[in-house]
Protein backbone atom coordinates (compact mmCIF):
# COMPACT_ATOMS: atom_id res chain seq x y z
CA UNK A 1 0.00 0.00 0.00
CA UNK A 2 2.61 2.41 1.05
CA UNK A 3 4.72 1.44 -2.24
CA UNK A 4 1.84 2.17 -3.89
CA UNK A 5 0.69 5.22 -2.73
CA UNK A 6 4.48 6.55 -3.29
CA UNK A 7 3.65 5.78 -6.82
CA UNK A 8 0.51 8.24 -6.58
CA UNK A 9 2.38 10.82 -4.84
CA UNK A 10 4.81 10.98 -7.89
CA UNK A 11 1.45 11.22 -10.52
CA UNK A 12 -0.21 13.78 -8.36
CA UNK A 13 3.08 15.98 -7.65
CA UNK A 14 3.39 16.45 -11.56
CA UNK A 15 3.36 19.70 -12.62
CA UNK A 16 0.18 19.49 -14.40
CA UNK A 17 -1.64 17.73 -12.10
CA UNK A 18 -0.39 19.73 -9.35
CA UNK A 19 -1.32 22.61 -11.05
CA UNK A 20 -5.31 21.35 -11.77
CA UNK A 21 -5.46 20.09 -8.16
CA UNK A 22 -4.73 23.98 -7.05
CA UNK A 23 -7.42 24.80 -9.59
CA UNK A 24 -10.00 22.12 -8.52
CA UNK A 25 -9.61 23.33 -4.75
CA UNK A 26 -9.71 26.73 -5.48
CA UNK A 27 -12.25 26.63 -7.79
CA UNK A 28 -14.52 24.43 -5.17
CA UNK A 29 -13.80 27.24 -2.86
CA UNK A 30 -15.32 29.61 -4.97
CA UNK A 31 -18.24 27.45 -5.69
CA UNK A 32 -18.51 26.49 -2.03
CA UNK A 33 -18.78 30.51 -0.94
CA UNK A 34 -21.46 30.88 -3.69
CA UNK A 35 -24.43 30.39 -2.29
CA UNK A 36 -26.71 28.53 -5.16
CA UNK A 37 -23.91 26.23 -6.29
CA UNK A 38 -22.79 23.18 -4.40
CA UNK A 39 -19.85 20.85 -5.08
CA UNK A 40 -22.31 18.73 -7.38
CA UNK A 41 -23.50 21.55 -9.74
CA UNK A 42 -20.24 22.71 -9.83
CA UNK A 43 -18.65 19.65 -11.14
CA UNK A 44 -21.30 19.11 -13.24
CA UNK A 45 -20.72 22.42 -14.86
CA UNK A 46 -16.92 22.12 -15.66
CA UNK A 47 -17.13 17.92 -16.25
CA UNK A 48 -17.48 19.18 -20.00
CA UNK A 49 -14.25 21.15 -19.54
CA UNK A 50 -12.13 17.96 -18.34
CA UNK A 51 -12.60 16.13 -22.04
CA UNK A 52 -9.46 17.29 -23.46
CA UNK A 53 -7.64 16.46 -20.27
CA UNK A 54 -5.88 13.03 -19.45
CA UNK A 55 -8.08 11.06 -17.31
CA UNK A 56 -6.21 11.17 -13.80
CA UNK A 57 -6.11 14.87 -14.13
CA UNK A 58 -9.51 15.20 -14.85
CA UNK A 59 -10.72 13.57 -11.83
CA UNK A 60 -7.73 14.90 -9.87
CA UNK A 61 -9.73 18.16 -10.25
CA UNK A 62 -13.01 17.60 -10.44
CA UNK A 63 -12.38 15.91 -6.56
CA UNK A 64 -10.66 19.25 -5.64
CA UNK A 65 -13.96 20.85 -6.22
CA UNK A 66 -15.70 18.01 -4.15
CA UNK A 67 -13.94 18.31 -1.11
CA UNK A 68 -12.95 22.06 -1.55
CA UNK A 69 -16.90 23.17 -1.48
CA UNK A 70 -17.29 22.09 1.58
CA UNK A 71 -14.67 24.02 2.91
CA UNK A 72 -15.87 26.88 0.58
CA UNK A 73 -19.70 26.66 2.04
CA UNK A 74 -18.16 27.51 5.58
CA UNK A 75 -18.19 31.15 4.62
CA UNK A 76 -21.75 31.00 3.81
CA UNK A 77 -22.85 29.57 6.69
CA UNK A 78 -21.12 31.33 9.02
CA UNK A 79 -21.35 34.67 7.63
CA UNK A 80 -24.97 35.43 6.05
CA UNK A 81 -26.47 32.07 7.58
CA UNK A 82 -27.19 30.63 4.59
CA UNK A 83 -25.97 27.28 3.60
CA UNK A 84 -24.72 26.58 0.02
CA UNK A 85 -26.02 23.05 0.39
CA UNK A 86 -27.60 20.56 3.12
CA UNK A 87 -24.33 19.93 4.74
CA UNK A 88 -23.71 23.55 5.85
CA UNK A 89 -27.11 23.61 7.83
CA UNK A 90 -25.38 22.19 11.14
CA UNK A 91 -23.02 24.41 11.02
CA UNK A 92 -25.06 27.98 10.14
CA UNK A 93 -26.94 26.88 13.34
CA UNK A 94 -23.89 27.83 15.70
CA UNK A 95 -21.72 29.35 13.22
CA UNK A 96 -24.03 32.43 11.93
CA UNK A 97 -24.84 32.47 16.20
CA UNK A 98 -20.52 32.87 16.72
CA UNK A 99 -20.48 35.45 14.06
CA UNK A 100 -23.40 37.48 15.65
CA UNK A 101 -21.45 37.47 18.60
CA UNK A 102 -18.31 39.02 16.76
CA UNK A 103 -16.12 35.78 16.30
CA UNK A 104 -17.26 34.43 13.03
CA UNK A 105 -13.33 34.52 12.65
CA UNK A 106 -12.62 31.72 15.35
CA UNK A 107 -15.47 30.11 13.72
CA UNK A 108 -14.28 30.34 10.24
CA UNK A 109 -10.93 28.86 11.63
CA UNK A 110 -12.24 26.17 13.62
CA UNK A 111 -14.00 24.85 10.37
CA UNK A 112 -10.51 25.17 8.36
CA UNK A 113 -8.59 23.79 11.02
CA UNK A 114 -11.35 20.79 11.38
CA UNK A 115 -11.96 19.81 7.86
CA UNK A 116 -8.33 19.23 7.41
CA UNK A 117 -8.00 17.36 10.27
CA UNK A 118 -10.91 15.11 9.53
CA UNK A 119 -9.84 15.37 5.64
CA UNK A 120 -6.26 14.08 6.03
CA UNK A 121 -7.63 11.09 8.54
CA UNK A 122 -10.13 10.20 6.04
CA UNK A 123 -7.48 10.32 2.89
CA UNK A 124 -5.68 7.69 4.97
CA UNK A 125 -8.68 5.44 5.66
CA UNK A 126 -9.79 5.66 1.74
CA UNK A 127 -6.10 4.31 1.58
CA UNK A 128 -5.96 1.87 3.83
CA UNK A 129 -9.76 0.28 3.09
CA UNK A 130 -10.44 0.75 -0.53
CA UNK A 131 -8.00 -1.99 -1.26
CA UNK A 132 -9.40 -4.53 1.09
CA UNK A 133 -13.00 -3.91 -0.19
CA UNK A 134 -11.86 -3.96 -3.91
CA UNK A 135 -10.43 -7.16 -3.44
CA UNK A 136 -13.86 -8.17 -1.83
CA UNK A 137 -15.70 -6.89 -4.76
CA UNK A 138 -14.04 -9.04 -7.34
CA UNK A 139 -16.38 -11.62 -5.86
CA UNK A 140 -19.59 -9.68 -7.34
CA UNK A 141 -21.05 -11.05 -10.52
CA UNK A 142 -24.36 -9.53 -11.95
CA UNK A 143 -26.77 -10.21 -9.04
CA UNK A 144 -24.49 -8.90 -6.98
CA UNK A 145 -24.25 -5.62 -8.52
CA UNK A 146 -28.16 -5.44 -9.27
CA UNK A 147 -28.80 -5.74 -5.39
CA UNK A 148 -25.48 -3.48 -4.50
CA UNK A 149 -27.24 -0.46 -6.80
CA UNK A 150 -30.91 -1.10 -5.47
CA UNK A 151 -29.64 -0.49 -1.84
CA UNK A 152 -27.26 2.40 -2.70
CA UNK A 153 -30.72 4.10 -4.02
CA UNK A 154 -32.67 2.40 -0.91
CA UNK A 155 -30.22 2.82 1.58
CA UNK A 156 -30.76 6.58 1.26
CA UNK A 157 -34.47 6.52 1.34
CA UNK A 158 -34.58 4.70 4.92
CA UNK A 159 -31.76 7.23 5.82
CA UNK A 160 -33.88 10.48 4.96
CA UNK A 161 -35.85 12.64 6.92
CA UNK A 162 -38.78 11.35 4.55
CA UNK A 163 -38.55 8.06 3.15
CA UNK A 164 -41.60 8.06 1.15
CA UNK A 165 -40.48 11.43 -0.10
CA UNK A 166 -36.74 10.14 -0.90
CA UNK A 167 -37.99 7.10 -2.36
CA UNK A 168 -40.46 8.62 -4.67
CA UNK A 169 -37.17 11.08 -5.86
CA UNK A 170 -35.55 7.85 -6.48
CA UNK A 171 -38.50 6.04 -8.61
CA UNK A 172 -38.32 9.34 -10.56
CA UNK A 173 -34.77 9.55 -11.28
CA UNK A 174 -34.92 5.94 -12.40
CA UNK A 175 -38.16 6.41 -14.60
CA UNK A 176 -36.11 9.29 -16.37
CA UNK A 177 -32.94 6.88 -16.92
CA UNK A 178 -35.29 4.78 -19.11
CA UNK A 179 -35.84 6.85 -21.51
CA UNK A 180 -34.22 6.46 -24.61
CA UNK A 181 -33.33 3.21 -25.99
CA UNK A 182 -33.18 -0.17 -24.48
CA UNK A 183 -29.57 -1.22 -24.00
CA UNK A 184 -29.87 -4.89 -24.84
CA UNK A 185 -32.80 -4.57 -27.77
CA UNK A 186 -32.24 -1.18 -28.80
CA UNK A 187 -35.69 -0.56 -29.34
CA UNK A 188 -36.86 2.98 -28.73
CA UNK A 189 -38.75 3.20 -25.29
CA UNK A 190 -40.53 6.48 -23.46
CA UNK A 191 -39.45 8.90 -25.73
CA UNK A 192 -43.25 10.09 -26.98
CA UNK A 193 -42.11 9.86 -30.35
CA UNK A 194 -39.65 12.91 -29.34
CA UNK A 195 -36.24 12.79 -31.58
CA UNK A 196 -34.89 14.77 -28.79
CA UNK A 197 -35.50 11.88 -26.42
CA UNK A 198 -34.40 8.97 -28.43
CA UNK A 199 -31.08 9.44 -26.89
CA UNK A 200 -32.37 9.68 -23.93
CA UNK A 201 -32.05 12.46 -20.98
CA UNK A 202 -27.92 12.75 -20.14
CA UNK A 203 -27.01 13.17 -16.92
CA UNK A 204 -25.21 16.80 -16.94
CA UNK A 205 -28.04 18.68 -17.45
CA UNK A 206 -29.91 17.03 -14.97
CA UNK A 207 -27.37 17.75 -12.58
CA UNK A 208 -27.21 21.06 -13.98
CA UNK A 209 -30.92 21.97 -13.24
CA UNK A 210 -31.66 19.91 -10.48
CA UNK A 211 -28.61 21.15 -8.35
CA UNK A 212 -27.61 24.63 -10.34
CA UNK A 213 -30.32 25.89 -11.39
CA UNK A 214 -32.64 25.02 -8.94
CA UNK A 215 -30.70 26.23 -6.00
CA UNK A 216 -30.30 29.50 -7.79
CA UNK A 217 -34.08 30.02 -8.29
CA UNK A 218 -34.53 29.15 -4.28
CA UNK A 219 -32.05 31.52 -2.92
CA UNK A 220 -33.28 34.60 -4.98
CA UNK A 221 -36.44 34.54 -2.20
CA UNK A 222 -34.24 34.72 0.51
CA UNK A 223 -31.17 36.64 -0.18
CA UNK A 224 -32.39 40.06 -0.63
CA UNK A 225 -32.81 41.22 2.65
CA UNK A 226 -29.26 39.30 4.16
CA UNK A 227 -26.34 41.43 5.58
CA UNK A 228 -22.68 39.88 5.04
CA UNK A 229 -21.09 39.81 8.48
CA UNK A 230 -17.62 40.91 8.28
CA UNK A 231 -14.37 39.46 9.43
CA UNK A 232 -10.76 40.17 9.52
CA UNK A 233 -7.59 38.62 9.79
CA UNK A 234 -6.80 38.98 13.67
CA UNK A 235 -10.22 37.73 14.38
CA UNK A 236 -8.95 34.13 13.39
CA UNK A 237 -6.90 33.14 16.70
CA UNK A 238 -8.68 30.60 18.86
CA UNK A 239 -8.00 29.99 22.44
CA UNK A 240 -6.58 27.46 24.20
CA UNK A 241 -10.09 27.38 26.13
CA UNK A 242 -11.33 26.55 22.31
CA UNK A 243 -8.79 24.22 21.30
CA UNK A 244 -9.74 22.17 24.57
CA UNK A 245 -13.63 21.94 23.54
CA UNK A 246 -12.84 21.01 20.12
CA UNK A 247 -10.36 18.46 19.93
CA UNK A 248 -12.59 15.60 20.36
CA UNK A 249 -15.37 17.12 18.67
CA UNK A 250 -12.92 16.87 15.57
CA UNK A 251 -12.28 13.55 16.01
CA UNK A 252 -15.62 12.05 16.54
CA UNK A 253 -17.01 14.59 14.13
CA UNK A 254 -14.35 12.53 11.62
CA UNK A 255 -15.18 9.04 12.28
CA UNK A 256 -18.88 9.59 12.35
CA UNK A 257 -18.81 11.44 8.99
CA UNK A 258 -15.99 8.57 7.70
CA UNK A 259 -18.57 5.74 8.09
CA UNK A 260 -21.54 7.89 6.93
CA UNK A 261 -19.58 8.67 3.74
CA UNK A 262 -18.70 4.62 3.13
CA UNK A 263 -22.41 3.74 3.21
CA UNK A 264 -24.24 4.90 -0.71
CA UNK A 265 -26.48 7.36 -0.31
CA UNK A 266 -26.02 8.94 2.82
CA UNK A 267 -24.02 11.60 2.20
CA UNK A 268 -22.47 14.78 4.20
CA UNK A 269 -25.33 16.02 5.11
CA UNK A 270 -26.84 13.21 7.55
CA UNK A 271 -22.93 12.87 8.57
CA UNK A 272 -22.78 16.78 9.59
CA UNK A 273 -26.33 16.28 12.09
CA UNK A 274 -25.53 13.33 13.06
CA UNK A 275 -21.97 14.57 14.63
CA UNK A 276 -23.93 17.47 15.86
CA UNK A 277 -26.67 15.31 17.57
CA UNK A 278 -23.40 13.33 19.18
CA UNK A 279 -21.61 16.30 20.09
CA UNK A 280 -24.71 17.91 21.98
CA UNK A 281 -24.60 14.64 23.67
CA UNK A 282 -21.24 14.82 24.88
CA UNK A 283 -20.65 18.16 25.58
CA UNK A 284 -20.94 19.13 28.89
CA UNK A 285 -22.53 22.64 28.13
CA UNK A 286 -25.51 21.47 26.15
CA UNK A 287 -27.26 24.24 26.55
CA UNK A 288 -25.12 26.43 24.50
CA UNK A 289 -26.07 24.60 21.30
CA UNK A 290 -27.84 26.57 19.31
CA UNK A 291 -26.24 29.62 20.80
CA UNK A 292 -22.78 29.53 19.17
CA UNK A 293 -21.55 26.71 20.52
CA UNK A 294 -17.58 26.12 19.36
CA UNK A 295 -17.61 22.67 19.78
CA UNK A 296 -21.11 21.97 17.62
CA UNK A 297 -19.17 23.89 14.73
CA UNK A 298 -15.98 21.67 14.67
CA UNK A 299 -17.81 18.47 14.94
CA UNK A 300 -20.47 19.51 12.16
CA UNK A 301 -17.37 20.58 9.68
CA UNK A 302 -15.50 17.43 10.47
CA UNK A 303 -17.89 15.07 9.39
CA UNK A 304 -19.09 16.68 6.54
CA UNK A 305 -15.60 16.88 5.28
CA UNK A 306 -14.50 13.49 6.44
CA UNK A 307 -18.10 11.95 4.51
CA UNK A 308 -17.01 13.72 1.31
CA UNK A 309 -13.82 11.75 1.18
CA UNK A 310 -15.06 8.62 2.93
CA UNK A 311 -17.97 8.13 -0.39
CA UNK A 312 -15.17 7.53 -2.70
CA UNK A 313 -14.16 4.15 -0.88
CA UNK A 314 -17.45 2.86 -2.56
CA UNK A 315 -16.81 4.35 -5.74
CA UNK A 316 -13.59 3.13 -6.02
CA UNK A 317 -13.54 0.16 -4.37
CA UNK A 318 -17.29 -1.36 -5.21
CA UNK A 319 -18.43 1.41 -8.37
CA UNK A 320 -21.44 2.60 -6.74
CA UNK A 321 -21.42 6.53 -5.85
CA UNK A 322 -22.01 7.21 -1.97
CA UNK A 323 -23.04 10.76 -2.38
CA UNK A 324 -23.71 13.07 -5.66
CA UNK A 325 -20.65 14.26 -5.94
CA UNK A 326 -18.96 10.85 -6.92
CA UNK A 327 -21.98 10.47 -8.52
CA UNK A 328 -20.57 13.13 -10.83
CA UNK A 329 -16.83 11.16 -10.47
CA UNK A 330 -18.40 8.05 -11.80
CA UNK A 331 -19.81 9.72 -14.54
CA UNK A 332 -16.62 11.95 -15.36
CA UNK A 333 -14.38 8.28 -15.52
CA UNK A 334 -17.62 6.53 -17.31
CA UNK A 335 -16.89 9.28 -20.03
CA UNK A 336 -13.06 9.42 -19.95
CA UNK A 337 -13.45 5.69 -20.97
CA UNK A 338 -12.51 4.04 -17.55
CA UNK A 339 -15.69 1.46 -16.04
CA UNK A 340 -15.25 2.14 -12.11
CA UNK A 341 -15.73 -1.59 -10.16
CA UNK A 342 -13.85 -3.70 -8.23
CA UNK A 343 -11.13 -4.23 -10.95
CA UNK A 344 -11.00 -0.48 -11.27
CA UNK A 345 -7.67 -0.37 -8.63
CA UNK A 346 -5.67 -3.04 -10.53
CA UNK A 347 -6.95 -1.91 -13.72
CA UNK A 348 -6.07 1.99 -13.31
CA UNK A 349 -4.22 1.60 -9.53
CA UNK A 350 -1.95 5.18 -11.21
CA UNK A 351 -5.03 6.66 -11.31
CA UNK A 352 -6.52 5.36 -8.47
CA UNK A 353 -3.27 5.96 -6.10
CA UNK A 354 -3.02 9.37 -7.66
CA UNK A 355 -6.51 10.40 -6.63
CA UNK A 356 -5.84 9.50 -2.92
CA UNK A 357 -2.18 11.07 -2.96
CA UNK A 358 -3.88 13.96 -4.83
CA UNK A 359 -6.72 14.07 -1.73
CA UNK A 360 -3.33 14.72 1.21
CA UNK A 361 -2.08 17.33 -1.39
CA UNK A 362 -5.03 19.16 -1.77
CA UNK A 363 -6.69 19.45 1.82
CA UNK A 364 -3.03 20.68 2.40
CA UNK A 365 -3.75 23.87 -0.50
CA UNK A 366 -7.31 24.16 1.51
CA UNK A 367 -5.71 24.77 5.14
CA UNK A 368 -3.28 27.38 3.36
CA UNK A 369 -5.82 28.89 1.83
CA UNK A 370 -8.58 29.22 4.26
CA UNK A 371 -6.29 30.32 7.45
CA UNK A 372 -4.88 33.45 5.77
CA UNK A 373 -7.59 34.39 2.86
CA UNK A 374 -11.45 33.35 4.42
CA UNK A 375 -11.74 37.46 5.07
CA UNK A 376 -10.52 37.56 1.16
CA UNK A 377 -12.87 34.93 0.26
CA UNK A 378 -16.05 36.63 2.14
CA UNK A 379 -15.39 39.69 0.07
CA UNK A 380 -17.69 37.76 -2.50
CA UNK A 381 -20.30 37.91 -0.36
CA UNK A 382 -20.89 41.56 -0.50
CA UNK A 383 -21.87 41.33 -4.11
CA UNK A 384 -25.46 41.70 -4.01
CA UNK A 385 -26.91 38.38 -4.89
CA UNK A 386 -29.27 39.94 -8.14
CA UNK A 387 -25.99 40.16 -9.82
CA UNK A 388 -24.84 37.17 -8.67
CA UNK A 389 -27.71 35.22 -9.74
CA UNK A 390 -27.61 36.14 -13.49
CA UNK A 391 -23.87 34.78 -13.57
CA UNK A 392 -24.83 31.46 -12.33
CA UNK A 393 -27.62 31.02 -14.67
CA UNK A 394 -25.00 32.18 -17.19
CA UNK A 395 -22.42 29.45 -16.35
CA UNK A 396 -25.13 26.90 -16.11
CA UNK A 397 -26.62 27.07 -19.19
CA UNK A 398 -23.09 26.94 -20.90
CA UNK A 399 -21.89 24.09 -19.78
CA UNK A 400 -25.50 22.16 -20.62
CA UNK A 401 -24.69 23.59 -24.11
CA UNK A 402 -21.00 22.96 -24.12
CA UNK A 403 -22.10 19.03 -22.91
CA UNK A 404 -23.17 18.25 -26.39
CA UNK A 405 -23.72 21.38 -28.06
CA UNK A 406 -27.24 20.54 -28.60
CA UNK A 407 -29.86 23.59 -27.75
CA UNK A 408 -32.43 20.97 -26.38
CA UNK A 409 -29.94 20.28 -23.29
CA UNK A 410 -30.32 23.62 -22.44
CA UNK A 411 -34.04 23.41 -22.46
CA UNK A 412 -33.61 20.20 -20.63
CA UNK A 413 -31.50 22.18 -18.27
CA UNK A 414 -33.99 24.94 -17.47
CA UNK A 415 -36.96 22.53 -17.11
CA UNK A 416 -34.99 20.06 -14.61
CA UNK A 417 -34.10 23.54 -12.90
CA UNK A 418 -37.69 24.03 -12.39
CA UNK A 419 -38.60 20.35 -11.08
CA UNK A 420 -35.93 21.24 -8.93
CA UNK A 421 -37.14 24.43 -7.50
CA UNK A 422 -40.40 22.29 -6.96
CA UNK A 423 -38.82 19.55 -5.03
CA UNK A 424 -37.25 21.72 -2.53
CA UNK A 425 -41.00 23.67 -2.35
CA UNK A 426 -42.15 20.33 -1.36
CA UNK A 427 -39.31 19.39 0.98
CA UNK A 428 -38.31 16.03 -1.86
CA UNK A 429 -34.33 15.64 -1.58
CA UNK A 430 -33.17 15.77 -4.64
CA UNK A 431 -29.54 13.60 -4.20
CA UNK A 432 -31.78 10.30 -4.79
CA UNK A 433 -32.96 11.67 -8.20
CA UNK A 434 -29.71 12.14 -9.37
CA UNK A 435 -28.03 8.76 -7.92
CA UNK A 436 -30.95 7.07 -9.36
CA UNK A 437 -30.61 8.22 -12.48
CA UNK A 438 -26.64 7.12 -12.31
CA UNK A 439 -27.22 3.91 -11.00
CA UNK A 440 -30.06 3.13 -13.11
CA UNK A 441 -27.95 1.61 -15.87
CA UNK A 442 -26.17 -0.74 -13.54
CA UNK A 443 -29.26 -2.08 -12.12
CA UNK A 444 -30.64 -2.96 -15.05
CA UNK A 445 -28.23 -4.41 -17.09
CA UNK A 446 -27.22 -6.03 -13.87
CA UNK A 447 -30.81 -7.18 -13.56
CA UNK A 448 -31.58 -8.88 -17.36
CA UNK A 449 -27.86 -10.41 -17.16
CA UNK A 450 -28.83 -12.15 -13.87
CA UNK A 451 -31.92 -13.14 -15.39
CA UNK A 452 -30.90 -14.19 -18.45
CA UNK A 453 -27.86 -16.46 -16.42
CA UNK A 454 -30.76 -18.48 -14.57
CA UNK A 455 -33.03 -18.12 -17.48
CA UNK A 456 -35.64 -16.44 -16.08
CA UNK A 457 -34.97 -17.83 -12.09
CA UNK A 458 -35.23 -15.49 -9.12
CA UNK A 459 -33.91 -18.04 -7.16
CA UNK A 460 -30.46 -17.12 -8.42
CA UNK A 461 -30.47 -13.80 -5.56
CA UNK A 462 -30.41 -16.23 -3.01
CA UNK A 463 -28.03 -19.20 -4.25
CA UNK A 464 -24.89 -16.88 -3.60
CA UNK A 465 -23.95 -15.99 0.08
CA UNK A 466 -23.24 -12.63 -1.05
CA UNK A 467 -26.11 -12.01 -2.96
CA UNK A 468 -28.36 -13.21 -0.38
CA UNK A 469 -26.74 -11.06 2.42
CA UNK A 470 -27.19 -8.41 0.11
CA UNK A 471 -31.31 -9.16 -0.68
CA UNK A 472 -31.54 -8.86 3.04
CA UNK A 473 -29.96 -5.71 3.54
CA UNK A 474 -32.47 -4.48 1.02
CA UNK A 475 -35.47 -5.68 2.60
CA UNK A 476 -34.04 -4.21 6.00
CA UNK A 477 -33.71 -0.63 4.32
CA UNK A 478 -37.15 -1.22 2.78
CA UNK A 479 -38.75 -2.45 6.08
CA UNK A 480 -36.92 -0.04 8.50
CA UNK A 481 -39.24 3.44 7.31
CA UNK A 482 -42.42 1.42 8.29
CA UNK A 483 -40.65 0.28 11.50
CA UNK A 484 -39.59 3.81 12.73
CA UNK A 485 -42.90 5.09 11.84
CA UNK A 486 -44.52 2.72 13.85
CA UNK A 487 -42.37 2.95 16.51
CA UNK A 488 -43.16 6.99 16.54
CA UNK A 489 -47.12 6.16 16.74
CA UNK A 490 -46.60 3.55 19.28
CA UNK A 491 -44.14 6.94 21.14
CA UNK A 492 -46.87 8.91 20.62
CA UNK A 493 -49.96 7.11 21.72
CA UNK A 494 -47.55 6.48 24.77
CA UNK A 495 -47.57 10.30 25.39
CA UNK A 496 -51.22 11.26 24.96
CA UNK A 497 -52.14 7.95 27.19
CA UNK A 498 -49.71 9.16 30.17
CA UNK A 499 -51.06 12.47 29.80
């Protein structure tokens, strides 16, 4: 491993690479500070951009912008209390609160200092377990990988704050990955005798209008009457009374936001509570949650950072995207002509090893970054958001044209931009849309293979070990909504009967 990773250290230290990694952090940043864009619509809007660039490079970058957004979203959060996606809403609670108090800079610095700290531990655990399960994952044959993709779309349903809701997003997502033309037949299917939608709906500008667009549409109701809070450079010290609440908030913030990250679907946001709900556990001044508590900060950043590098152990190791992001990565090696799976690290290990090395490198640019510039970086902020607005739209809608130079993605874009506004009118997550739309191809091809192999037996989901471990798990994510909900109504009858 350590031979290995060496090897990756000397890809991601060349020039050029070095030189997109600066860009993919920086530029994550930027998109991170923005509220509107998250990491997701950002990658989707330069993954058009990496084409001309060698593979490894490409995705170098693009996971820059992954893991430097959620560094970038800090400033957001703490500064005008609004996050620039879910997993910034933990930390606006007791961030914005610090900053209203006059030490958004200690809380700004808390989050830098954190998230690299949390970062760099879970770099090394992507290096140390991706391996292991890749090896694991050679053992996967088509049903398998039909059951692997059905849970990575379940597993975030039965995670959600509403199942029903996240599973519906999820049934949509896949009913828009048929349309097109069947893989195995190719016999047109869904497409309303449409030439547009013979070749199907793409996956950009979905992401595009679902994350971009539709975030952009959102925040114009809200960010009209928000004042930037200012901060300067002094204002970054922290205490030693700090340093002594937060340095085990850090590291349970990191291992809680780790193994969030390694299971699909869950993602940084449900990492970033979930370390808050711990934290307000353990903290012996409970009562100041809420209230610009130090402690709730660090723990929130941590995990959201350490889930953002913790999903790409099941991308690389297994294939199947744990968050949106690598949702985005998967699609960005799927189109650089690489097929992510358990062979993917013996297959493309310089690639691979060069990611991870390139991960160390670039939370390293982030903590140099964010230390000295956040006040520089919060400047952006005082733009008024009605001209901000107009350049995100602007960037959106050329890269959905530069995708496939095609006017009718840009259409696409603007009408998946409104179907997102409407989803987060109706409080639907959105994530399961898009990983269902990814995964959709997997689960069917892995679906007809498996069928085809038994000719036409369903039996052949339970005659592997594997497989039937697997069917379990996803009748355990399907059962476990009905369970908690009965388990509330059960709570609740309780309540009104011991009243």
């Amino acid at each position: 491993m350590f031979e290995q990773l060496l090897i990756g250290f000397g890809t991601a230290l060349d020039p050029q690479n070095l030189l997109f990694i600066f860009l993919g952090v920086l530029i994550g940043q930027v998109v991170g500070a923005l509220p509107g864009l998250g990491p997701s619509a950002g990658m989707a809007l330069l993954l058009p951009l990496t084409f001309g660039l060698e593979p490894v490079t490409a995705v170098m970058m693009l996971a820059g912008i992954m893991y430097g957004a959620q560094y970038g979203g800090t400033l957001t959060s703490v500064l005008i209390n609004v996050p620039g996606e879910a997993s910034g809403v933990m930390t606006a609670v007791d961030g914005n609160a610090m900053a209203r108090k006059g030490r958004a800079g200690a809380a700004l610095s808390i989050s830098a200092i954190g998230s690299f700290i949390a970062g760099i531990g879970a770099v090394a655990a992507v290096a140390v377990l991706a391996p292991p399960l890749a090896s694991f994952g050679l053992k996967f044959n088509a049903p398998e990988y039909f059951l692997l993709a059905l849970l990575g779309i379940l597993a975030m349903g039965s995670l959600g704050a509403s199942p029903i809701k996240s599973l519906a997003a999820g049934l949509l997502g896949l009913m828009i990955a048929l349309i097109g033309v069947d893989p195995l037949t190719g016999a047109p299917r869904l497409n309303f005798d449409s030439p547009v939608l013979v070749k199907g709906i793409d996956f950009i500008p979905v992401a595009i209008g679902v994350f971009g667009i539709a975030e952009v549409l959102a925040s114009l109701e809200r960010m009209d009457k928000v004042q930037p809070i200012r901060t300067r450079l002094r204002d970054m010290w922290l205490t030693a009374e700090d340093w002594t609440k937060c340095r085990f908030s850090i590291l349970r913030g990191g291992v809680i936001g780790l193994f969030v990250g390694i299971m699909p679907g869950a993602g940084a946001s449900i990492a970033s509570l979930l370390a808050y709900l711990t934290e307000r556990r353990f903290s012996s001044t409970p009562e100041t949650f809420g209230k610009g508590a130090i402690d709730g900060v660090a723990a929130a950043e941590a995990a959201n950072n350490a889930a953002s590098h913790g999903a790409t152990i099941p991308m690389l190791s297994l294939g199947i995207p744990g968050s949106a992001s690598t949702a985005i990565l998967l699609a960005a090696l799927i189109l650089h002509g690489i097929r992510p799976g358990p062979q993917l690290m013996a297959q493309e290990s310089a690639l691979v090893w060069g990611l991870i090395a390139s991960m160390f490198i670039g939370n390293i640019i982030l903590l140099i970054l964010n230390l000295p510039l956040a006040p520089v970086f919060a400047a952006l902020l005082r733009i008024p958001y009605v001209f901000l607005a107009p350049a995100i739209l602007g960037i959106s809608l050329v890269g959905a044209y530069a995708a496939t130079l095609d006017m009718a993605t840009v259409w696409m874009s603007l009408g998946f931009g409104v179907l997102g506004y409407l989803m987060m009118k109706f409080d639907i997550p959105r994530p399961p849309l898009v990983l269902a739309l990814v995964l959709a191809s997997l689960m069917e091809m892995s679906l007809r293979q498996a069928l085809l192999l038994s000719f036409g037996d369903p039996m052949i989901f339970v005659q592997r070990p594997i497989s039937a471990i697997l069917l379990a798990a996803v009748c355990f994510a399907l059962l476990l909504p009905f369970v908690s909900a009965f388990r509330r109504r059960r709570s609740m009858a309780g309540n009104r009967s011991g009243s």
